[in-house]
Each structure stands twice: as C-alpha cells, then as structure tokens.
N, C-alpha and C. Protein backbone atom coordinates (compact mmCIF):
# COMPACT_ATOMS: atom_id res chain seq x y z
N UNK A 1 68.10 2.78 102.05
CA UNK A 1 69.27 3.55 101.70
C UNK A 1 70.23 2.69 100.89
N UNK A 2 70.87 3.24 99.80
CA UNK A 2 71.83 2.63 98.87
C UNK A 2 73.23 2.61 99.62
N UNK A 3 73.80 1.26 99.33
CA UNK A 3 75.06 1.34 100.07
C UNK A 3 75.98 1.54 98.69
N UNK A 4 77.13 2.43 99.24
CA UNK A 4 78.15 2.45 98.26
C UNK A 4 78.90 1.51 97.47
N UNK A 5 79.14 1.54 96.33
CA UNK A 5 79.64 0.64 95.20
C UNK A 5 80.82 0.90 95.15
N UNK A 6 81.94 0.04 94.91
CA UNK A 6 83.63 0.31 94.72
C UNK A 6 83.31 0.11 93.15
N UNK A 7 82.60 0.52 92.13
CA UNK A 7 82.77 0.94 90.79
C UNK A 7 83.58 2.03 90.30
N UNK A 8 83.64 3.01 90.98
CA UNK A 8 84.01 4.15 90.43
C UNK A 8 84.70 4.47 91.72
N UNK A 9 86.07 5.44 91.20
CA UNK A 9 87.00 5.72 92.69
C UNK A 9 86.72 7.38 92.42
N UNK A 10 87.04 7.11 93.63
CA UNK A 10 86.38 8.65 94.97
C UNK A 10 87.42 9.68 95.08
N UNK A 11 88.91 8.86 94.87
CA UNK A 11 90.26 9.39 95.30
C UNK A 11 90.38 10.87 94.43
N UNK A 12 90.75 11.90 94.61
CA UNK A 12 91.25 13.18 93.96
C UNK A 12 92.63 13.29 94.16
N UNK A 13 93.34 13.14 92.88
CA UNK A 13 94.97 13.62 92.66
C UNK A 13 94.83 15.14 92.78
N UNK A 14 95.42 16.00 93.98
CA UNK A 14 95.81 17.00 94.21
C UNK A 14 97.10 17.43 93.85
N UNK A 15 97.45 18.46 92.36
CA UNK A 15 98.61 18.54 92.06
C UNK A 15 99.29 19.26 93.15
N UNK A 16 100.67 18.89 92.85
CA UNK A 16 101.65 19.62 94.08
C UNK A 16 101.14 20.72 93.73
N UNK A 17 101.60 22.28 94.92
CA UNK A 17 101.52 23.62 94.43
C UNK A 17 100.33 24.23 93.81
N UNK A 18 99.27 22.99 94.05
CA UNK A 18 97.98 24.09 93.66
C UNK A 18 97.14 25.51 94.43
N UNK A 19 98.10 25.82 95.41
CA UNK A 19 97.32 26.95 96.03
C UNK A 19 98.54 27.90 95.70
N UNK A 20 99.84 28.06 95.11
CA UNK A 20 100.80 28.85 95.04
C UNK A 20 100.45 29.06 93.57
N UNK A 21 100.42 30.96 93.37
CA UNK A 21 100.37 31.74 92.21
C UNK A 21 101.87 31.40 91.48
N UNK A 22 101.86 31.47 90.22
CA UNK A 22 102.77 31.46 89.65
C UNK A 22 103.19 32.62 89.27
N UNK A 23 104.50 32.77 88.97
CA UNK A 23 105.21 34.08 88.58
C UNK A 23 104.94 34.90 89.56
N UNK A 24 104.97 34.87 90.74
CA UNK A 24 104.72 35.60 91.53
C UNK A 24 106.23 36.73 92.08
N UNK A 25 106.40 37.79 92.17
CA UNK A 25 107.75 38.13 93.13
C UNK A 25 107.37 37.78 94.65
N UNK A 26 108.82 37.89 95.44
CA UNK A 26 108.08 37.92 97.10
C UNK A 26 108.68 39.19 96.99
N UNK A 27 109.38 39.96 96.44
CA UNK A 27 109.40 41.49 96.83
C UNK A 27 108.30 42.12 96.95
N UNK A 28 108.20 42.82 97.61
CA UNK A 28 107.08 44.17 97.81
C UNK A 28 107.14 44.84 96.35
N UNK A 29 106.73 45.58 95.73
CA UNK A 29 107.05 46.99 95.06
C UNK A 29 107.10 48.25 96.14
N UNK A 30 108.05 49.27 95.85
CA UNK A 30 108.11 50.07 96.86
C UNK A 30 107.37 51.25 96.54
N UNK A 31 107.22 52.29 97.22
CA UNK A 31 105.67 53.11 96.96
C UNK A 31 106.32 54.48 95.90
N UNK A 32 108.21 54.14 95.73
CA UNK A 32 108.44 55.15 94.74
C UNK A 32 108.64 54.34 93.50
N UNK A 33 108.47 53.33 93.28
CA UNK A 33 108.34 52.21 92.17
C UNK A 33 106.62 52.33 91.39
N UNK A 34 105.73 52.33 92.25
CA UNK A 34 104.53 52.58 92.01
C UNK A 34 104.28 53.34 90.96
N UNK A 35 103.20 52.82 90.17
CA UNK A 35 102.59 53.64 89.07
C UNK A 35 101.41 54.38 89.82
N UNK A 36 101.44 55.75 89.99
CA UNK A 36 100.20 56.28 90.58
C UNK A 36 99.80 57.23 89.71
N UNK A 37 98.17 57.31 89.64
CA UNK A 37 97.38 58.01 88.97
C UNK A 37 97.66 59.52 89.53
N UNK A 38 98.01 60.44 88.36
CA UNK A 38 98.49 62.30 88.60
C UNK A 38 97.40 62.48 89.61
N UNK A 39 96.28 62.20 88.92
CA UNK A 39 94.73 62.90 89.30
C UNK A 39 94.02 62.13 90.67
N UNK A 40 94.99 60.98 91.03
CA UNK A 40 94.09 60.17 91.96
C UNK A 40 93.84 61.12 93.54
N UNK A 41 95.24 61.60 93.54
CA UNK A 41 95.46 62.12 94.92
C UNK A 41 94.55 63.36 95.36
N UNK A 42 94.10 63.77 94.49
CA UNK A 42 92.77 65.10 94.56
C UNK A 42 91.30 64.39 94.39
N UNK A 43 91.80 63.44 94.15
CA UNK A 43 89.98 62.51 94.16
C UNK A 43 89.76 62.93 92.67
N UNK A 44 88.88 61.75 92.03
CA UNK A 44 88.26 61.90 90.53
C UNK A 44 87.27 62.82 90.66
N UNK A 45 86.75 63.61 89.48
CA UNK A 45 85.00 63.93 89.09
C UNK A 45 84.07 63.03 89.61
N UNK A 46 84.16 61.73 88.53
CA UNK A 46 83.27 60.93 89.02
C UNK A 46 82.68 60.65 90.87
N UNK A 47 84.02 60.53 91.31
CA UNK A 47 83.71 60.21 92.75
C UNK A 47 82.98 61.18 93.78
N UNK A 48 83.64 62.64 93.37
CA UNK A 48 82.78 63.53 93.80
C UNK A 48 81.40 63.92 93.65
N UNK A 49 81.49 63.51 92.23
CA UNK A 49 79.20 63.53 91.85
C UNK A 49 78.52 62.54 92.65
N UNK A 50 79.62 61.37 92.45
CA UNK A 50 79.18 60.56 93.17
C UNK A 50 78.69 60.61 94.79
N UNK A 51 79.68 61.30 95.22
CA UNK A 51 78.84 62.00 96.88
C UNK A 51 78.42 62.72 96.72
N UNK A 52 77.80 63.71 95.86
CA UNK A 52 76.66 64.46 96.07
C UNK A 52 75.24 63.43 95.88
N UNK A 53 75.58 62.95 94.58
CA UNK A 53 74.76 61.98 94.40
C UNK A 53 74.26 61.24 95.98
N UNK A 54 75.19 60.72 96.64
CA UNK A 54 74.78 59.42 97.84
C UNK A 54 74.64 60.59 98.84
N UNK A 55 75.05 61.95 99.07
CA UNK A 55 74.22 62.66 100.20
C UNK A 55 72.49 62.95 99.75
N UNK A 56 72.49 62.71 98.50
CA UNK A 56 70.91 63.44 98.06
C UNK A 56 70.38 61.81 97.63
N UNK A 57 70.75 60.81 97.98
CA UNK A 57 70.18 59.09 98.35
C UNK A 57 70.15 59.47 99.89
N UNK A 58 70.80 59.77 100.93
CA UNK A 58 70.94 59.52 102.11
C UNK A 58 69.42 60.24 102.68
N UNK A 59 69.48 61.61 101.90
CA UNK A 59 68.50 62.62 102.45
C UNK A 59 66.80 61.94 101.84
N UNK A 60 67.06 61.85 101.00
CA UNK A 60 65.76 60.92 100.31
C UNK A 60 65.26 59.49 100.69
N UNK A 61 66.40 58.75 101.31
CA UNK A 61 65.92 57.77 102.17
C UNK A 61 65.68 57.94 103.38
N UNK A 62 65.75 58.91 104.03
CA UNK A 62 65.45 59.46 105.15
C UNK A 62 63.97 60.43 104.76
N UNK A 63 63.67 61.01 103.90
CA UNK A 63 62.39 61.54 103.92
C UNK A 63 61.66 60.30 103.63
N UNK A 64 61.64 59.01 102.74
CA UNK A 64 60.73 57.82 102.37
C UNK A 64 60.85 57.45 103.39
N UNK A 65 61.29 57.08 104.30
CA UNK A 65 61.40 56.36 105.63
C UNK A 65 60.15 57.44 106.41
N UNK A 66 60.69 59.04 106.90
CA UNK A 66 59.26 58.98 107.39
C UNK A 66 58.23 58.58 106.93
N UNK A 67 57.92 59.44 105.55
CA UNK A 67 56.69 58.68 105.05
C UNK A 67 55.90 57.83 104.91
N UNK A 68 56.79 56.84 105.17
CA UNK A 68 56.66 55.11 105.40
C UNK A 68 56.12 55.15 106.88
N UNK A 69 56.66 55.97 107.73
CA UNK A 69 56.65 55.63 108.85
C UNK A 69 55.17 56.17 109.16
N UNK A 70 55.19 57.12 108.57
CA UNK A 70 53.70 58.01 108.99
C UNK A 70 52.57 56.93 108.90
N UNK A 71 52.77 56.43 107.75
CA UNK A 71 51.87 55.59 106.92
C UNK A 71 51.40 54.27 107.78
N UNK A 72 52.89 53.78 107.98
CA UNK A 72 52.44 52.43 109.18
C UNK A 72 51.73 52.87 110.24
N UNK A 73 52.21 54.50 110.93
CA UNK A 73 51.59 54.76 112.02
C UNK A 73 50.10 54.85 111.86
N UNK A 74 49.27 54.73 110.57
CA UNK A 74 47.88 54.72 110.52
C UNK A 74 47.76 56.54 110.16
N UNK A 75 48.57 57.59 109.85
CA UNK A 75 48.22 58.66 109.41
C UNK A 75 47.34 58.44 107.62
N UNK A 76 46.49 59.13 107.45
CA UNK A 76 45.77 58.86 105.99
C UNK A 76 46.67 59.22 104.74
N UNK A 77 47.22 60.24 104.56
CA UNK A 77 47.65 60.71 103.44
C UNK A 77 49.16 61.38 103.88
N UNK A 78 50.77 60.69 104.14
CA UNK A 78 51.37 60.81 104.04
C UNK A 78 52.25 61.62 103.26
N UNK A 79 51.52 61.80 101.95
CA UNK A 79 52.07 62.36 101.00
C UNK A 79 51.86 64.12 101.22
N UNK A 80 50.85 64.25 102.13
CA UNK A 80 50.52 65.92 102.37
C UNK A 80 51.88 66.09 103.14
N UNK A 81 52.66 65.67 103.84
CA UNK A 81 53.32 65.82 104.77
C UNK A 81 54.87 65.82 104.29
N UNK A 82 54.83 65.63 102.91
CA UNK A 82 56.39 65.45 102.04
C UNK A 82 57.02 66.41 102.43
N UNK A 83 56.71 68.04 102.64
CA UNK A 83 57.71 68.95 102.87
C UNK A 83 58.18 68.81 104.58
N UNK A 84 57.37 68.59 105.13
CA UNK A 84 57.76 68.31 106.42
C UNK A 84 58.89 67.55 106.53
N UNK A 85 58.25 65.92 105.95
CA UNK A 85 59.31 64.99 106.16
C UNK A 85 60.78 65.08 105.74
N UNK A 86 61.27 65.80 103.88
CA UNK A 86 62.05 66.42 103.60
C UNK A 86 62.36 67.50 104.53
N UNK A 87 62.29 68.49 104.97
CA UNK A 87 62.74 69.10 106.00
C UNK A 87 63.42 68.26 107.11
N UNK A 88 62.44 67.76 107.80
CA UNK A 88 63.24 66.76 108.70
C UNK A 88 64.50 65.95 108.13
N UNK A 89 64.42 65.48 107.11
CA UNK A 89 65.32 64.97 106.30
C UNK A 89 66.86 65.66 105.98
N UNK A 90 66.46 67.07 105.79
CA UNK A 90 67.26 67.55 105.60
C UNK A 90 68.17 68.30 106.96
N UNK A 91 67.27 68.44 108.61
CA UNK A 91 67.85 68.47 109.67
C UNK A 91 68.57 67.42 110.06
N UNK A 92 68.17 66.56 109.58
CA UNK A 92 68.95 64.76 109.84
C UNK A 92 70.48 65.25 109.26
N UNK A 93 70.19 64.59 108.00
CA UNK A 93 71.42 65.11 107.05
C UNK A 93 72.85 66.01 107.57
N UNK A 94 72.32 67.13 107.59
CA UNK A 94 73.08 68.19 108.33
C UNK A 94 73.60 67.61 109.75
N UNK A 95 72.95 67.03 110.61
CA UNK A 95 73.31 66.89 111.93
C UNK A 95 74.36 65.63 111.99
N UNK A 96 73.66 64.85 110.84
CA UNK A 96 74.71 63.39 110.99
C UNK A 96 75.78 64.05 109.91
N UNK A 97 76.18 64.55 108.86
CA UNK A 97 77.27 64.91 108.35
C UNK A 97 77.83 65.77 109.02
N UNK A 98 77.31 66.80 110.18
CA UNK A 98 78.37 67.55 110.94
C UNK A 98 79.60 66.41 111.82
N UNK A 99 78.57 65.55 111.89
CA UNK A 99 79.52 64.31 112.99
C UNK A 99 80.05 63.55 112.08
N UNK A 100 79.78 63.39 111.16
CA UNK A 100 80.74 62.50 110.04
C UNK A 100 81.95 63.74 109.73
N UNK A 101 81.55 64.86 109.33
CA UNK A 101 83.10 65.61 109.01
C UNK A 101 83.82 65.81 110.30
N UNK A 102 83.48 65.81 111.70
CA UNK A 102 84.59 66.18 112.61
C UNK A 102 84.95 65.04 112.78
N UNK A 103 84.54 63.25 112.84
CA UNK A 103 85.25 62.66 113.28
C UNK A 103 85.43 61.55 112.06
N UNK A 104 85.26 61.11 110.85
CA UNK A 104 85.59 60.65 109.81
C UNK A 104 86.05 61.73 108.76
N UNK A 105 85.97 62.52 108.71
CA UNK A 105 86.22 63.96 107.46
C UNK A 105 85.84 63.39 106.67
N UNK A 106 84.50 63.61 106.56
CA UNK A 106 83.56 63.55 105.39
C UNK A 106 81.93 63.41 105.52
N UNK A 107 80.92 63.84 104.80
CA UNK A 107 79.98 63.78 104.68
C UNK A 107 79.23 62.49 104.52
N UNK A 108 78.39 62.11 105.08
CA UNK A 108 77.28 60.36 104.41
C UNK A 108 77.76 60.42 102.82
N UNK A 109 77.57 61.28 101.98
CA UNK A 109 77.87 60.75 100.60
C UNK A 109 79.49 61.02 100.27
N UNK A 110 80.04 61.35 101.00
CA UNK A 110 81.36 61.52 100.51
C UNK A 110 82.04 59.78 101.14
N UNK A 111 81.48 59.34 102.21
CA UNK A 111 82.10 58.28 102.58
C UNK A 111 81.22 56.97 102.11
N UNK A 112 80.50 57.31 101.59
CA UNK A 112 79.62 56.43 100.39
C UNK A 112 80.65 56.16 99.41
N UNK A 113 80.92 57.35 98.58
CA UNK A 113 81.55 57.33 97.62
C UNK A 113 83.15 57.04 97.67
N UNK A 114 83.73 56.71 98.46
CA UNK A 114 85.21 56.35 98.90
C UNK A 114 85.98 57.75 98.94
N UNK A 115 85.43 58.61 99.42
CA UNK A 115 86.61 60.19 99.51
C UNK A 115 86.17 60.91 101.07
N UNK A 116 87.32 61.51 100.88
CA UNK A 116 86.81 62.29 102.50
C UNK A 116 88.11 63.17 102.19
N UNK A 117 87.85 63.99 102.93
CA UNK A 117 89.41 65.53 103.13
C UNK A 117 90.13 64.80 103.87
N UNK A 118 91.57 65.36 103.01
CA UNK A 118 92.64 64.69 103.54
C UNK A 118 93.23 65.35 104.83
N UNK A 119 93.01 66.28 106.03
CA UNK A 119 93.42 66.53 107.04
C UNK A 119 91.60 67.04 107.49
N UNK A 120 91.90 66.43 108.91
CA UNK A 120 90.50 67.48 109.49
C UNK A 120 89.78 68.84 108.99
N UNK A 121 88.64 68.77 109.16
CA UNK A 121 88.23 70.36 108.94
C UNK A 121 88.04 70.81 109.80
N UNK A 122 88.36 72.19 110.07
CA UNK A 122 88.34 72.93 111.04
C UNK A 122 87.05 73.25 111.70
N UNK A 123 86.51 73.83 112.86
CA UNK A 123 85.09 73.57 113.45
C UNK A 123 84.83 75.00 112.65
N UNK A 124 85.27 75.75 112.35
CA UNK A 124 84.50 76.90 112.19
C UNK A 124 84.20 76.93 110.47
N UNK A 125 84.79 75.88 109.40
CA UNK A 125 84.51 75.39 108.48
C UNK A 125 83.74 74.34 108.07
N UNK A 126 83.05 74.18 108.96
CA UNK A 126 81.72 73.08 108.78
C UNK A 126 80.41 73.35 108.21
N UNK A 127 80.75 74.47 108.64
CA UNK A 127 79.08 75.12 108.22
C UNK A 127 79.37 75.29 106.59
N UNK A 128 80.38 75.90 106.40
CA UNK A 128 80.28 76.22 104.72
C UNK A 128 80.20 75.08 103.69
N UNK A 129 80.80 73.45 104.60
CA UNK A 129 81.29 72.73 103.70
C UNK A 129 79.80 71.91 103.68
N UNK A 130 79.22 71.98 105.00
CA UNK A 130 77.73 71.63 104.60
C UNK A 130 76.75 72.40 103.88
N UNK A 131 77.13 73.19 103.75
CA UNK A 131 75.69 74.20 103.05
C UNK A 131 76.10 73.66 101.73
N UNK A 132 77.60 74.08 101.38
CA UNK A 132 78.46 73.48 99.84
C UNK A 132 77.81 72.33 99.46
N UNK A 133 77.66 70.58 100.33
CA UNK A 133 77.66 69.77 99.71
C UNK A 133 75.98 69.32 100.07
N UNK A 134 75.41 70.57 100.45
CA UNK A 134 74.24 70.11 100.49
C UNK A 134 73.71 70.93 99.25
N UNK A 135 74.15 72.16 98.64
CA UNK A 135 73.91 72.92 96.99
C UNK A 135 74.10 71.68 96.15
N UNK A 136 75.37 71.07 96.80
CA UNK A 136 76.12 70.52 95.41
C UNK A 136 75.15 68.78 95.11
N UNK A 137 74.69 68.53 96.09
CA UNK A 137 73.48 67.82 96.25
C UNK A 137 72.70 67.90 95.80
N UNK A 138 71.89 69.10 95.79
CA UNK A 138 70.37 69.39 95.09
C UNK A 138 70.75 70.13 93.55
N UNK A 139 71.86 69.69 93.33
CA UNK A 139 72.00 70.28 91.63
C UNK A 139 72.93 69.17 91.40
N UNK A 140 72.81 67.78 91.58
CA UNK A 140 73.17 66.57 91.58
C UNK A 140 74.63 66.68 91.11
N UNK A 141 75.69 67.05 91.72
CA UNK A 141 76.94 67.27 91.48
C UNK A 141 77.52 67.85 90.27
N UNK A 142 76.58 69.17 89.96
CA UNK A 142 76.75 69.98 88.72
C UNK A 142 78.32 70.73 89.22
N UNK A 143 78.28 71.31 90.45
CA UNK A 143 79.71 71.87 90.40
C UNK A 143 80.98 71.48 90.01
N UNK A 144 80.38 70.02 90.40
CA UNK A 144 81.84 69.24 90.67
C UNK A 144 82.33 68.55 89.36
N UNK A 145 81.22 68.89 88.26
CA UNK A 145 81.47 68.65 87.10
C UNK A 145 82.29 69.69 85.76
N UNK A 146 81.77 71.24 87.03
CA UNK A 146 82.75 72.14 86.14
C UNK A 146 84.27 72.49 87.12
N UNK A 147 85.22 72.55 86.64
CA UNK A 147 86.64 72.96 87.34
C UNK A 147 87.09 71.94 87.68
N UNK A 148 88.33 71.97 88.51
CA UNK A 148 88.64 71.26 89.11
C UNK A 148 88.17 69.99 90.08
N UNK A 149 88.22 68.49 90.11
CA UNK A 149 87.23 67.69 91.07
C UNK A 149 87.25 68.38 92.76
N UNK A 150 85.71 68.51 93.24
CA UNK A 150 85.49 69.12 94.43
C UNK A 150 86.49 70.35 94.40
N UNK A 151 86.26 71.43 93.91
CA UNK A 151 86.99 72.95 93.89
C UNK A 151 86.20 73.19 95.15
N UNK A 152 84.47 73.00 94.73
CA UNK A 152 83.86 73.92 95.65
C UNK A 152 83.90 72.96 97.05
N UNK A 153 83.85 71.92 97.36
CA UNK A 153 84.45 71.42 98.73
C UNK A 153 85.67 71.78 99.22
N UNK A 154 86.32 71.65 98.52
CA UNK A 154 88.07 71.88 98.85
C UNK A 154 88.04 73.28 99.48
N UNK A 155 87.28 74.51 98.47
CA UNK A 155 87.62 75.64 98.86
C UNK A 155 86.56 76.05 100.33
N UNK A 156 85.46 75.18 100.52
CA UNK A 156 84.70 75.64 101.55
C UNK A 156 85.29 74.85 102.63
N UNK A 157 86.33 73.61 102.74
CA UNK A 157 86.74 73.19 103.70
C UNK A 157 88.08 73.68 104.00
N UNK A 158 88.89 74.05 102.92
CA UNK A 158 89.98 74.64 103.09
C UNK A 158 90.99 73.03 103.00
N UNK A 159 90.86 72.19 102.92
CA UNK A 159 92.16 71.08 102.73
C UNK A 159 91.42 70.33 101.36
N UNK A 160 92.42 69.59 101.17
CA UNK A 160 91.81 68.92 99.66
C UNK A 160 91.22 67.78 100.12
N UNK A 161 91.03 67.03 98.53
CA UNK A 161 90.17 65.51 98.88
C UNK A 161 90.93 64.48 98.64
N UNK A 162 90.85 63.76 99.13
CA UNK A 162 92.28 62.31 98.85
C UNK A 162 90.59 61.15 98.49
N UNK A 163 91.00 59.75 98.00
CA UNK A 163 90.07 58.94 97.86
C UNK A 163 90.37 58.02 99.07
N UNK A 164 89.26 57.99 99.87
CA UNK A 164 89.89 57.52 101.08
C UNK A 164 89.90 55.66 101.23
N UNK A 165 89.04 54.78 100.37
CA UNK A 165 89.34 53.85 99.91
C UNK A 165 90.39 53.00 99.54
N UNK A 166 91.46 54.45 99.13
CA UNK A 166 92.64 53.72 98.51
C UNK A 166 93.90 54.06 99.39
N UNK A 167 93.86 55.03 100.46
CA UNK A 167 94.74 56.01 100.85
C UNK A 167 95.12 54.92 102.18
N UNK A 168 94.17 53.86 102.57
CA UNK A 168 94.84 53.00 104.32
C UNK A 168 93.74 53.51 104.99
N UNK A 169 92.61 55.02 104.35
CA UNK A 169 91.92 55.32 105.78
C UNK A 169 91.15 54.30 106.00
C-alpha cells in the first residue's frame, strides 16, 4: 500500500455562504399576490387524457399480468384466454376505482395523472363516473379533448376537477 505524500494539499477553501441562495426574499408571497393559471383550477386537457390514458395502462397491465400469470402457471396458449383476462381486468379496474373515488376522489388514472374532484362524489354517482371514465378510456380521452377539460367527468360526478398535485392534496 502507498503511503501518502505532502506534495499536493488536500485542504478545500469553503467560501463563506455557500449553501445560502442569493437574492432570495424571506417574505412568503401571499396566495392573493400569486400568479395563477385561469384554466389551472378546472384541471388542463392534457391531464385529463392523460387519466384516461393511465386508467386504460392500469386495465392493460392488469390483463398482461394475468396472461403472464397463466403462462407461468404452465397453461399452453394464454393468448386464447385474452377476453377473459381483459374482462377480469376490467372487473379489477371498476372495483379498485370505486375505492379510489370514495376515499381519494379519483380513479387509478386520474391519480396517475395528478387530478381528482375537488369535493367527494356522492355514492349514488359512482356508477356514472365509472362507466364515463371507463368510455373515456377505451376512446383514449377523445371526450376530454372536445369541450370543456373533463365536461364529461365533471358532469357524471357532479363537482369539478382541481389538479390535485398542486392543490396540498
């Protein structure tokens, strides 16, 4: 093993104040000072395709997963069994987004995508808002591309969409 040489020094000059930002305020900005986006508070387009998009990833990784699963289990031809597994896929789906909208308000792809309804949905509005974002799913967020962002969520849940990423939820 090489022993160390006093040729060259080891020492590091640490300038004062190198972990303090410059120009910094210590005021807060206050939340009526804020520049906020008109459109943010209803949730973007984008974000909404975007959860249809990640409910119709959620449902599709859940049908490849059986498939997969069939497959490890030693079944021959997995692929005969695609409508099954999609089916199942799609009872999954439904059952875990009923429990994502009563106790997060929102669907697997809506809380993928950083949005969820901004007050609870009501129990007897669940059913519509799943059938809604399970259409709006299999026509890869075509609705939500015409009208208003999430019209057709908003109107099958009855409260609007906030981006829940940005909102503290």
């Amino acid at each position: 093993m090489r022993e160390p040489t006093d040729d060259h020094d080891t020492s590091i000059e640490v300038p004062e104040g190198w972990d303090q930002l410059e120009g910094t305020d210590d005021e807060p900005i206050s939340e009526d000072d804020a520049v906020v986006d008109p459109g943010y508070r209803n949730g973007s387009t984008i974000a909404v395709i975007a959860a249809s998009w990640g409910d119709l990833a959620v449902v599709l990784a859940v049908c490849a997963a059986v498939l997969i699963a069939l497959k490890v289990a030693g079944y021959g031809a997995p692929f005969a069994a695609v409508w099954w597994a999609l089916a199942l896929a799609v009872v999954w789906w439904l059952v875990a987004a009923a429990v994502l909208l009563a106790v997060r308000q929102g669907t697997p792809g809506m809380l993928l995508a950083g949005v969820q309804f901004a007050d609870p949905v009501p129990p007897d509005r669940i059913a519509p808002v799943l059938v809604t974002a399970l259409v709006t799913g299999v026509t890869l967020g075509l609705p939500a591309a015409v009208g208003p962002p999430g019209w057709a969520l908003t109107a099958a849940a009855g409260t609007r969409i906030t981006a829940a990423a940005h909102d503290g939820s």
